[in-house]
C-alpha atoms as a PDB file:
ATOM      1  CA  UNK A   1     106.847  60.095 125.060  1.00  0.00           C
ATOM      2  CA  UNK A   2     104.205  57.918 125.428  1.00  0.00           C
ATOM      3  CA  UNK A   3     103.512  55.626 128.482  1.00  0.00           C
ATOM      4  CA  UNK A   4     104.945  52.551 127.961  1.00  0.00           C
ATOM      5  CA  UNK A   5     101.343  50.214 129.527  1.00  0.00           C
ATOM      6  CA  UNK A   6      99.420  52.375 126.184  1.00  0.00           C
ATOM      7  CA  UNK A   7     102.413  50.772 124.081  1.00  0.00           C
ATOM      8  CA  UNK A   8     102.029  47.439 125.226  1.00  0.00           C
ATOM      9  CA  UNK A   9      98.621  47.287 125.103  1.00  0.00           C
ATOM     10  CA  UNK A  10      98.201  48.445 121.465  1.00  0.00           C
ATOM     11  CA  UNK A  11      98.449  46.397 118.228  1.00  0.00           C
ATOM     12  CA  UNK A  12     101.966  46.285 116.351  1.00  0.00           C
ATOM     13  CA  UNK A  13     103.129  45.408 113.327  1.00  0.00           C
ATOM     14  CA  UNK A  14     106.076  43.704 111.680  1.00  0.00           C
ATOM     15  CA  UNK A  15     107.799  45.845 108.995  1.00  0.00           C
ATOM     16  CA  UNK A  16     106.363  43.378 105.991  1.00  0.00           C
ATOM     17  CA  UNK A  17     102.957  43.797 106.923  1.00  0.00           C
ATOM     18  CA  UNK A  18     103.692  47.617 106.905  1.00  0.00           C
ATOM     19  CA  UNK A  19     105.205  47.433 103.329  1.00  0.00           C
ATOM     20  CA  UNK A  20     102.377  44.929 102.312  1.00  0.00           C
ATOM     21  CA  UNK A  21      99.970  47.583 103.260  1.00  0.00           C
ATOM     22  CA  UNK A  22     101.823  50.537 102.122  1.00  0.00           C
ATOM     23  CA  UNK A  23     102.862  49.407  98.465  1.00  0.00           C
ATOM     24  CA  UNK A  24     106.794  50.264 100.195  1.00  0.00           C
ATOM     25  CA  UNK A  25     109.876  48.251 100.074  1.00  0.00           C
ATOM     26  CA  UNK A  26     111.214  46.241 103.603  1.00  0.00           C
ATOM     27  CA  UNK A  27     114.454  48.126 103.297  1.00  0.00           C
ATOM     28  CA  UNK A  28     112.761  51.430 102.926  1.00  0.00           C
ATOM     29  CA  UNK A  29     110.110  50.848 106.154  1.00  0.00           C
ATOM     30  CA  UNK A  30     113.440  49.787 108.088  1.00  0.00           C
ATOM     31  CA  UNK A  31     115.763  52.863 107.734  1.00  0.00           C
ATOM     32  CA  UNK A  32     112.233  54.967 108.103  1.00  0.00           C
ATOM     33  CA  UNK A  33     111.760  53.411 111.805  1.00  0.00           C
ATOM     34  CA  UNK A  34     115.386  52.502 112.756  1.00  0.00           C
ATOM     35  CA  UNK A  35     115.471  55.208 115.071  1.00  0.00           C
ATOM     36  CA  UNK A  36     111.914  56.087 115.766  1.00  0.00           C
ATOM     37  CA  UNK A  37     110.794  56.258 119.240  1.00  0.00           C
ATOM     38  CA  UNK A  38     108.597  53.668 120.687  1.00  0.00           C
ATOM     39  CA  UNK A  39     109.751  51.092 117.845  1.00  0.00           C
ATOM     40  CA  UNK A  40     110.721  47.604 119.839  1.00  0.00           C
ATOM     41  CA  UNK A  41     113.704  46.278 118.263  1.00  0.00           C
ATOM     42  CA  UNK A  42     114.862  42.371 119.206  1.00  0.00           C
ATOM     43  CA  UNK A  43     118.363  41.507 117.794  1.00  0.00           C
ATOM     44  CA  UNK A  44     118.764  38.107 117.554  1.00  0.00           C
ATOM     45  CA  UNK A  45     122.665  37.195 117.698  1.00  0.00           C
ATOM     46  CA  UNK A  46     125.176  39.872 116.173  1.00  0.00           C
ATOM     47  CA  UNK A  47     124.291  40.552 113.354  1.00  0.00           C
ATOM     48  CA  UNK A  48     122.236  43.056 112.643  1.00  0.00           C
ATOM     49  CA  UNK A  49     120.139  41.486 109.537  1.00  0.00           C
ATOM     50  CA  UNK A  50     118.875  39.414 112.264  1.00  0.00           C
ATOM     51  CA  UNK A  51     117.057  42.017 114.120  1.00  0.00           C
ATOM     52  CA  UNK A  52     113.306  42.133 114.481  1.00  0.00           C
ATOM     53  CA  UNK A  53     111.379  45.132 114.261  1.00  0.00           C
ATOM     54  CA  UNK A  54     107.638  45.511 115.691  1.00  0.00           C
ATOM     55  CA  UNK A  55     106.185  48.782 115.405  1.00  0.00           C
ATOM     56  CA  UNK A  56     102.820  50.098 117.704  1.00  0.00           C
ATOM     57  CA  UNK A  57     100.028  51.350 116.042  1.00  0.00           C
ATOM     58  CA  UNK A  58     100.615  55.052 116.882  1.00  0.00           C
ATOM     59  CA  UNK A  59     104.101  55.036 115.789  1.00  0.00           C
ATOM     60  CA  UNK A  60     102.993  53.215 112.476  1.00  0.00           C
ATOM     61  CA  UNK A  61     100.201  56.286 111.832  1.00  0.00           C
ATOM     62  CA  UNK A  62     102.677  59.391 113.217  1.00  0.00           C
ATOM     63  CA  UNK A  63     105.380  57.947 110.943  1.00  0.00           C
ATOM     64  CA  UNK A  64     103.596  57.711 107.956  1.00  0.00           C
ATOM     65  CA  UNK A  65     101.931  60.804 108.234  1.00  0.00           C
ATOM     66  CA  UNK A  66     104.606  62.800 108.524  1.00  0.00           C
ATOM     67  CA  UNK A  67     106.451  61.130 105.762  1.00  0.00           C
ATOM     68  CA  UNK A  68     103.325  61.216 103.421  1.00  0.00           C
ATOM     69  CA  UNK A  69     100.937  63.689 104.501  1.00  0.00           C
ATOM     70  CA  UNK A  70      99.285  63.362 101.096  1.00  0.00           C
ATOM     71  CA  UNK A  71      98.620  59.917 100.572  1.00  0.00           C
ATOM     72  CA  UNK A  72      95.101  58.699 101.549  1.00  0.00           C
ATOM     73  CA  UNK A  73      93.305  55.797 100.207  1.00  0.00           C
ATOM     74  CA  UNK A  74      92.796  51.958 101.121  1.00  0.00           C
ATOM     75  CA  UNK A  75      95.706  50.541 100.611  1.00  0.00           C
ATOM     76  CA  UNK A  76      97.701  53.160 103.021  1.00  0.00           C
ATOM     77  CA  UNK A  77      95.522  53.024 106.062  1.00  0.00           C
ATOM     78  CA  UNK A  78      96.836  50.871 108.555  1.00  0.00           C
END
């Protein structure tokens, strides 16, 4: 896993701007990083539709190369 200082000190996004960029749904970006490593989650009371999601840049670009390894183009670079 990565060191958690490189983490910090990276940029990360929120799950819209992901789907913004990617042409992909909110729901779909959320059950693809749910349980990805490095992903920093913030609940915010019990329920779970209440939970934040910010994503690093390297977890953002291992993610959606592995789930798209074809896809190339402006609108899917981060």
């Amino acid at each position: 896993m990565q060191d958690l200082a490189a983490l910090e000190s990276e940029p990360h996004y929120r799950i819209s701007e992901l789907a913004a960029r990617w042409k992909l749904g909110r729901e779909t970006l959320r059950k693809l990083f749910q349980n990805e490593p490095g992903v920093v989650k913030i609940r915010l009371g019990k329920k779970k539709t209440n939970t934040t999601y910010t994503i690093p840049l390297s977890v953002a670009q291992r993610t959606h190369s592995a789930a798209e390894p074809g896809l190339s183009g402006p609108y899917y670079k981060i």
